[in-house]
C-alpha atoms as a PDB file:
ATOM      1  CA  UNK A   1      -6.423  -0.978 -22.470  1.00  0.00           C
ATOM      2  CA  UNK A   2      -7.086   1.900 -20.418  1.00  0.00           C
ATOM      3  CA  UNK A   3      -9.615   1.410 -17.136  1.00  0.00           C
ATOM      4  CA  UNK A   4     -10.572   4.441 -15.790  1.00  0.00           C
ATOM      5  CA  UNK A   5     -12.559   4.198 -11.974  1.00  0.00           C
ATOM      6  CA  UNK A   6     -14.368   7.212 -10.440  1.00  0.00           C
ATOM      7  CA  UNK A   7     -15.267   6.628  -6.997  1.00  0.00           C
ATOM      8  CA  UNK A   8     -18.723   7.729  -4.782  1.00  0.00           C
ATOM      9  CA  UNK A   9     -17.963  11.161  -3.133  1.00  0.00           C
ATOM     10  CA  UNK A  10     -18.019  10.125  -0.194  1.00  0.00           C
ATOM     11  CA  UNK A  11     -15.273   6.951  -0.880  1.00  0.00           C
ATOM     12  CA  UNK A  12     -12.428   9.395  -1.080  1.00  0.00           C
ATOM     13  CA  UNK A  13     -11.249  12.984   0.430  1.00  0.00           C
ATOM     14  CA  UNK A  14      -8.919  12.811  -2.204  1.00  0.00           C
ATOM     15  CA  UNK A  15      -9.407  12.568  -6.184  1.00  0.00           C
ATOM     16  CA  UNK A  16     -12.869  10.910  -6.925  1.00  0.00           C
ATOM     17  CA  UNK A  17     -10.831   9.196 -10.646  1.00  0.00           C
ATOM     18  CA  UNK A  18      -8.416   7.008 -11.062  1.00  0.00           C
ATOM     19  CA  UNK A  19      -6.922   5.668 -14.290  1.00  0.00           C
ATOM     20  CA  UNK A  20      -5.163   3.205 -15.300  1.00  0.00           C
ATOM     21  CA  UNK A  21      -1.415   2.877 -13.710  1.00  0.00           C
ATOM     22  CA  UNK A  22      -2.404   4.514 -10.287  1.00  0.00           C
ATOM     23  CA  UNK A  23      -2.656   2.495  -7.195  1.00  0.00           C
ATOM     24  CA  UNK A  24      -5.623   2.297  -5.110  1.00  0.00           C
ATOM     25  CA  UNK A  25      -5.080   2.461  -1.168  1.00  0.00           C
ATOM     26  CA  UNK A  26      -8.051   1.769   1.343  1.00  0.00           C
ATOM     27  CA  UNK A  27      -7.904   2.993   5.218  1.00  0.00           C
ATOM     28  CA  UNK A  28      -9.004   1.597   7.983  1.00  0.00           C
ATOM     29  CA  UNK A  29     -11.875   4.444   7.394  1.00  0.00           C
ATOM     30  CA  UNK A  30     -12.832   2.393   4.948  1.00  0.00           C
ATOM     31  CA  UNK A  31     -11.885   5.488   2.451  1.00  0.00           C
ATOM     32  CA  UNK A  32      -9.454   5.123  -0.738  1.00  0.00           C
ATOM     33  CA  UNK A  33      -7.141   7.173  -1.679  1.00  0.00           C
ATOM     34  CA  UNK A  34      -4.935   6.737  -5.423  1.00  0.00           C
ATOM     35  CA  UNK A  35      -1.464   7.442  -6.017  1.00  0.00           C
ATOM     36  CA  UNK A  36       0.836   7.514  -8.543  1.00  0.00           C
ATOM     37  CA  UNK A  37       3.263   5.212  -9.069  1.00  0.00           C
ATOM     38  CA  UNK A  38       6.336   7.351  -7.358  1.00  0.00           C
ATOM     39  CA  UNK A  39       4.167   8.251  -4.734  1.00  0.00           C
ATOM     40  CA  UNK A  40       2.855   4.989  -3.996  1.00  0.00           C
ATOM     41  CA  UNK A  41       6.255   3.775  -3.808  1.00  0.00           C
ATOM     42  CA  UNK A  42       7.931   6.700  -1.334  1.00  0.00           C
ATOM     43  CA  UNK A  43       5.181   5.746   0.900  1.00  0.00           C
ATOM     44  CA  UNK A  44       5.055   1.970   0.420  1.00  0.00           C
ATOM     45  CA  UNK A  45       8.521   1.962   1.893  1.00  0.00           C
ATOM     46  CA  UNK A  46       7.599   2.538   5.290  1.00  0.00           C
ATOM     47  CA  UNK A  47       3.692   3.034   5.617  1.00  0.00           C
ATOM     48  CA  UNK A  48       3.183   2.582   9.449  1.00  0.00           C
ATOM     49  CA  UNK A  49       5.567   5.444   9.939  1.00  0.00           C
ATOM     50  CA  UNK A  50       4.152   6.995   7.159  1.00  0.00           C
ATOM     51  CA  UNK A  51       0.485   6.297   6.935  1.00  0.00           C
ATOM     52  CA  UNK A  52      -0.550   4.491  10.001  1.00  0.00           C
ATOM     53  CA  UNK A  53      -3.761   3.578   8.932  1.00  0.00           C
ATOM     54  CA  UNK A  54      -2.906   2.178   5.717  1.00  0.00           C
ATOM     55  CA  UNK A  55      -4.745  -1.719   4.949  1.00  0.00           C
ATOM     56  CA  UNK A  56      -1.526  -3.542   3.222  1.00  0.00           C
END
């Protein structure tokens, strides 16, 4: 089944749709922010250094 989300505009700076498979990130901002799967992962790796302001 396929799931398909579209966020508020002012939720996201990025994308305002994500679909099934993507992963959903929310920021201290309280903003979210999808990735893809590869993405997600590069970033996942090391998200402080990365993304400091990443919720995990």
């Amino acid at each position: 089944m396929d799931i398909t989300v579209r966020f508020k505009d002012e939720a996201t700076d990025g994308s305002p749709i994500a679909r099934t498979g993507d992963w959903l990130v929310q920021y201290k901002t309280g903003k979210w922010q999808r990735f893809g799967n590869n993405v997600y992962q590069s970033l996942s790796f090391n998200p402080v250094q990365k993304r400091p302001n990443f919720i995990f």
